[in-house]
Structure formats: C-alpha cells, structure tokens
N, C-alpha and C. Protein backbone atom coordinates (compact mmCIF):
# COMPACT_ATOMS: atom_id res chain seq x y z
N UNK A 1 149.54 145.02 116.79
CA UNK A 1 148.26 145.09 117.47
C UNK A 1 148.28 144.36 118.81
N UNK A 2 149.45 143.59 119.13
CA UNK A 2 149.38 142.53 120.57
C UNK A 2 149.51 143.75 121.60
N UNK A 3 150.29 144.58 121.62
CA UNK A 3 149.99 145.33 122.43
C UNK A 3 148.78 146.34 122.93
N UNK A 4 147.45 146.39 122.01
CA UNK A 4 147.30 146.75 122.55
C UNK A 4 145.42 146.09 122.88
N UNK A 5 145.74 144.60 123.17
CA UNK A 5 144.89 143.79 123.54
C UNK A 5 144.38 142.95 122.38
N UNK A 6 143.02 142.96 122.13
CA UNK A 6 142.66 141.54 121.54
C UNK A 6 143.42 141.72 120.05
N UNK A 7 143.42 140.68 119.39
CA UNK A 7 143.50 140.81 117.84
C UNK A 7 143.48 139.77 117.04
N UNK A 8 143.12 139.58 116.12
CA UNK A 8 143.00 138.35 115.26
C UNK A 8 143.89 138.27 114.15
N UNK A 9 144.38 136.65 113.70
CA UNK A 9 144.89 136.01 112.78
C UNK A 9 144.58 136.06 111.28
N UNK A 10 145.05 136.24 110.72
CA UNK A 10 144.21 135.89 109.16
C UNK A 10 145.46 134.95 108.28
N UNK A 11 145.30 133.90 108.13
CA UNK A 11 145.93 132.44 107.45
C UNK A 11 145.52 132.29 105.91
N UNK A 12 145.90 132.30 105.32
CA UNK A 12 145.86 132.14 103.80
C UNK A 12 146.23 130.36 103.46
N UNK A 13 145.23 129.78 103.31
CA UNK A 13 145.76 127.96 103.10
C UNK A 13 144.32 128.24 101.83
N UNK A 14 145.14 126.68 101.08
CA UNK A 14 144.04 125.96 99.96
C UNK A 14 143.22 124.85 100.38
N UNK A 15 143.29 124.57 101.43
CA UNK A 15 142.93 123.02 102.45
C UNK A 15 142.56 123.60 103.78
N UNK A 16 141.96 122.72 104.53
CA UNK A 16 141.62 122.37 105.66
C UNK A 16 142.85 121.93 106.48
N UNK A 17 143.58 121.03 105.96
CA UNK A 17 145.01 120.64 106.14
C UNK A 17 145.93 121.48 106.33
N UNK A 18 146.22 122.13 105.29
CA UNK A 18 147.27 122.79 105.27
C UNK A 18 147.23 124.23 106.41
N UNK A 19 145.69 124.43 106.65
CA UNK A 19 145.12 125.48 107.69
C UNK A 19 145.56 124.78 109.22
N UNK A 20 145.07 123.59 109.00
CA UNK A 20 145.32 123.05 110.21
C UNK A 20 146.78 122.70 110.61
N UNK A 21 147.80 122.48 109.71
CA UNK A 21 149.59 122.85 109.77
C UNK A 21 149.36 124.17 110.25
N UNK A 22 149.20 125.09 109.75
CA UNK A 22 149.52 126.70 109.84
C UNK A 22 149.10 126.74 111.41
N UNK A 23 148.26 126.18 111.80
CA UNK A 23 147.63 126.48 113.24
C UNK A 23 148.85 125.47 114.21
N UNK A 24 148.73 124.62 113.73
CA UNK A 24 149.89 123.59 114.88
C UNK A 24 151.00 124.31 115.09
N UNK A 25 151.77 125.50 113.52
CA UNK A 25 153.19 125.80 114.79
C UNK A 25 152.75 126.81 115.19
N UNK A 26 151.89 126.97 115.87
CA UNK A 26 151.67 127.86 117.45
C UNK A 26 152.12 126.67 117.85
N UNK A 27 153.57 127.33 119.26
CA UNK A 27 153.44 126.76 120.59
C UNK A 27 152.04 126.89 121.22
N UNK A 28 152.02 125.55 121.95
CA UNK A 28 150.75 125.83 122.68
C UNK A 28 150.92 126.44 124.11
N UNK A 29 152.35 126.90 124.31
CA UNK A 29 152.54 127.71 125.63
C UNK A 29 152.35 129.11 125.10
N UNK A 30 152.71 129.63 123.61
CA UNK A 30 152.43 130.80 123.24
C UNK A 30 150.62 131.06 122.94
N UNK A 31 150.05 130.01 122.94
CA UNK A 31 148.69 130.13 123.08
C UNK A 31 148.10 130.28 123.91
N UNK A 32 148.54 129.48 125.05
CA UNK A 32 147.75 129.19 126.74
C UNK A 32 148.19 130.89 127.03
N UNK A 33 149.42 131.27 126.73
CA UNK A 33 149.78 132.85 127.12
C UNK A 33 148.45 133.76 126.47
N UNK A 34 148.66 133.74 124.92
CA UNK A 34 147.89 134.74 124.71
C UNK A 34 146.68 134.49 124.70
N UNK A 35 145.81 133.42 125.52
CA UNK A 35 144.54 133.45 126.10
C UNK A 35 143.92 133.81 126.93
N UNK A 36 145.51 133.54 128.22
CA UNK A 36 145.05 134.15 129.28
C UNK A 36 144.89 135.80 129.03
N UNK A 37 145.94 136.24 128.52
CA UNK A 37 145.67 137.83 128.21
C UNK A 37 144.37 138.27 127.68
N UNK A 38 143.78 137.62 126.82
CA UNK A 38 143.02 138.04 126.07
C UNK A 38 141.05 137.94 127.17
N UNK A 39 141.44 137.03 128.35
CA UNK A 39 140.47 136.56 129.23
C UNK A 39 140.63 137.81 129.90
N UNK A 40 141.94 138.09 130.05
CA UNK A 40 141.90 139.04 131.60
C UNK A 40 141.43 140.34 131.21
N UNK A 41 141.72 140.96 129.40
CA UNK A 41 141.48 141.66 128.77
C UNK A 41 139.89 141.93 128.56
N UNK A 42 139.58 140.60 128.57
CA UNK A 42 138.03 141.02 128.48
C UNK A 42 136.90 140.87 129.65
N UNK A 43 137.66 140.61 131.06
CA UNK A 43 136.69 140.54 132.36
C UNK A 43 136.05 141.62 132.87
N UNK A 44 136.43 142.80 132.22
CA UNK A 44 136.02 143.75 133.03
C UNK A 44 134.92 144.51 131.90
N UNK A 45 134.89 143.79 130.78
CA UNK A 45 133.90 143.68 129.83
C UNK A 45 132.38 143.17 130.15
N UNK A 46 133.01 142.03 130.28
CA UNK A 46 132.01 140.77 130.63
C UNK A 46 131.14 141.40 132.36
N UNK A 47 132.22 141.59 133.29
CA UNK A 47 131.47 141.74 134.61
C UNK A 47 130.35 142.88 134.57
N UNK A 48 130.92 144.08 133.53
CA UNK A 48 130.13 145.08 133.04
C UNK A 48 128.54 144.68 132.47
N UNK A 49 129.01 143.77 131.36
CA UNK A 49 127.61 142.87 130.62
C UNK A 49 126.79 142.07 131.87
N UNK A 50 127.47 141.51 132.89
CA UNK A 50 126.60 141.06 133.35
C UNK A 50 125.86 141.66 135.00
N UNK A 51 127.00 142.75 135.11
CA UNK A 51 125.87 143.33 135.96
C UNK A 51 124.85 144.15 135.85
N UNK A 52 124.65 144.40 134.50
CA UNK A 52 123.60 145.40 133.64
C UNK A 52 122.45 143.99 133.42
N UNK A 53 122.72 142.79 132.81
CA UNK A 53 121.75 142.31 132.97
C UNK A 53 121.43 141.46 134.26
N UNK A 54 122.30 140.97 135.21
CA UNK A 54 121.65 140.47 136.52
C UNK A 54 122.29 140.71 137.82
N UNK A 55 121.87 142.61 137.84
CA UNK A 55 122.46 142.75 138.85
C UNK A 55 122.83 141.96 140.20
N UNK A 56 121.36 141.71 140.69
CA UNK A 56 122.14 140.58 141.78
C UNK A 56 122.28 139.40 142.13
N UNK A 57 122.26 138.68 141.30
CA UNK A 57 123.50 137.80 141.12
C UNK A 57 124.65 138.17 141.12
N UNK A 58 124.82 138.83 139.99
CA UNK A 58 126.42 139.74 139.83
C UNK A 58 127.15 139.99 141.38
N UNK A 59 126.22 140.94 142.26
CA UNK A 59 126.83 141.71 143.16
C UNK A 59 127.18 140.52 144.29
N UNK A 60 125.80 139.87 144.43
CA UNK A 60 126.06 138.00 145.29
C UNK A 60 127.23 137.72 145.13
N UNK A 61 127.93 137.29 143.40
CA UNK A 61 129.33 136.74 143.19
C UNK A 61 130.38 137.64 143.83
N UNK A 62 130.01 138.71 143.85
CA UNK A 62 131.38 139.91 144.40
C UNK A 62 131.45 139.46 145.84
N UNK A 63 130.48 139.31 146.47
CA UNK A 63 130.08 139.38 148.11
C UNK A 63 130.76 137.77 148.51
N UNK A 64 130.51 137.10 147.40
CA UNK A 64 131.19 135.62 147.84
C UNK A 64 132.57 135.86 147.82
N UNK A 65 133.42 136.57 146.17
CA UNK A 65 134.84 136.58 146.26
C UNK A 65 135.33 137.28 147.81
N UNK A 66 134.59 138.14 147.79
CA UNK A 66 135.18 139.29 148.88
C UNK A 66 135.17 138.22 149.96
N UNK A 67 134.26 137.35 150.43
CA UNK A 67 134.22 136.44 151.74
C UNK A 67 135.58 135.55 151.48
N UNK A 68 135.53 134.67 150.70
CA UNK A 68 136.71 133.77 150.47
C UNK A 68 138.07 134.69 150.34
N UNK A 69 138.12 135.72 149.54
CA UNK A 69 139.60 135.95 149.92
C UNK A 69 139.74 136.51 151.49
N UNK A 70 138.55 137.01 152.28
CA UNK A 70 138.71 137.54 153.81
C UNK A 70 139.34 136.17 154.65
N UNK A 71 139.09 135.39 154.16
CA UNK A 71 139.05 134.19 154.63
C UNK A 71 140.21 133.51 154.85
N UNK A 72 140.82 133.68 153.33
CA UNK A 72 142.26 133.04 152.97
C UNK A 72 143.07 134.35 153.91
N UNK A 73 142.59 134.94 153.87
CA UNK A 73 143.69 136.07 154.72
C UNK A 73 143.81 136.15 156.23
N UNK A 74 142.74 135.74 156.62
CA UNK A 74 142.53 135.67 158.06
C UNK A 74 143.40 134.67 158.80
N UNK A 75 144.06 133.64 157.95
CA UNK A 75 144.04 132.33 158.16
C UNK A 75 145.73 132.91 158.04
C-alpha cells in the first residue's frame, strides 16, 4: 500500500509497553521520510478544503507565495 500514498499500521501488543517497543524500532529517519510523503500527499487535499471554506484568505496565501518566490528569483 506505500506506494500508493497514505496507509496505516496495525500492531498486535498485550501492553502499552510492549506497543510502545513495537513503535521505537521505527527509525526515526524512516518516519521523518514517511511523513513528509504523507504531508505532501495530502496538500493538495487540504488547499482544496480550504479554499471551499475561505476562499480569500486561501487565494491572499497564494498571492503572498507567488510574491516571495518572485522575489527570491529576482535577486
């Protein structure tokens, strides 16, 4: 299922403990990875959700990125 975006874990423990072992051997570089994926996976979700409820704001934030990267480029 990693390929083809989000997906969830399911851990079988008798404890809190022993859940919380099962979770530690994640590397936490294999975590920070599959978070970022899972963020970038869901932005175009989210920008969707929120320009339906506040359009402009929403469109404001676009008009700011668009200024700052004109910016960094100009330079």
């Amino acid at each position: 299922m990693r390929d083809f975006g989000q997906y969830q874990v399911l851990f079988f423990a008798e404890s809190e403990q022993q859940l919380l072992e099962q979770i530690q051997q994640v590397p936490l570089t294999e975590y920070k990875t599959q978070r970022r994926k899972l963020a970038l996976a869901e932005a175009p979700r989210q920008q969707k959700h929120r320009l339906h409820h506040d359009p402009s704001s929403t469109i404001q934030g676009l008009v700011n990125q668009h200024q700052e990267l004109r910016s960094l480029l100009e330079f």
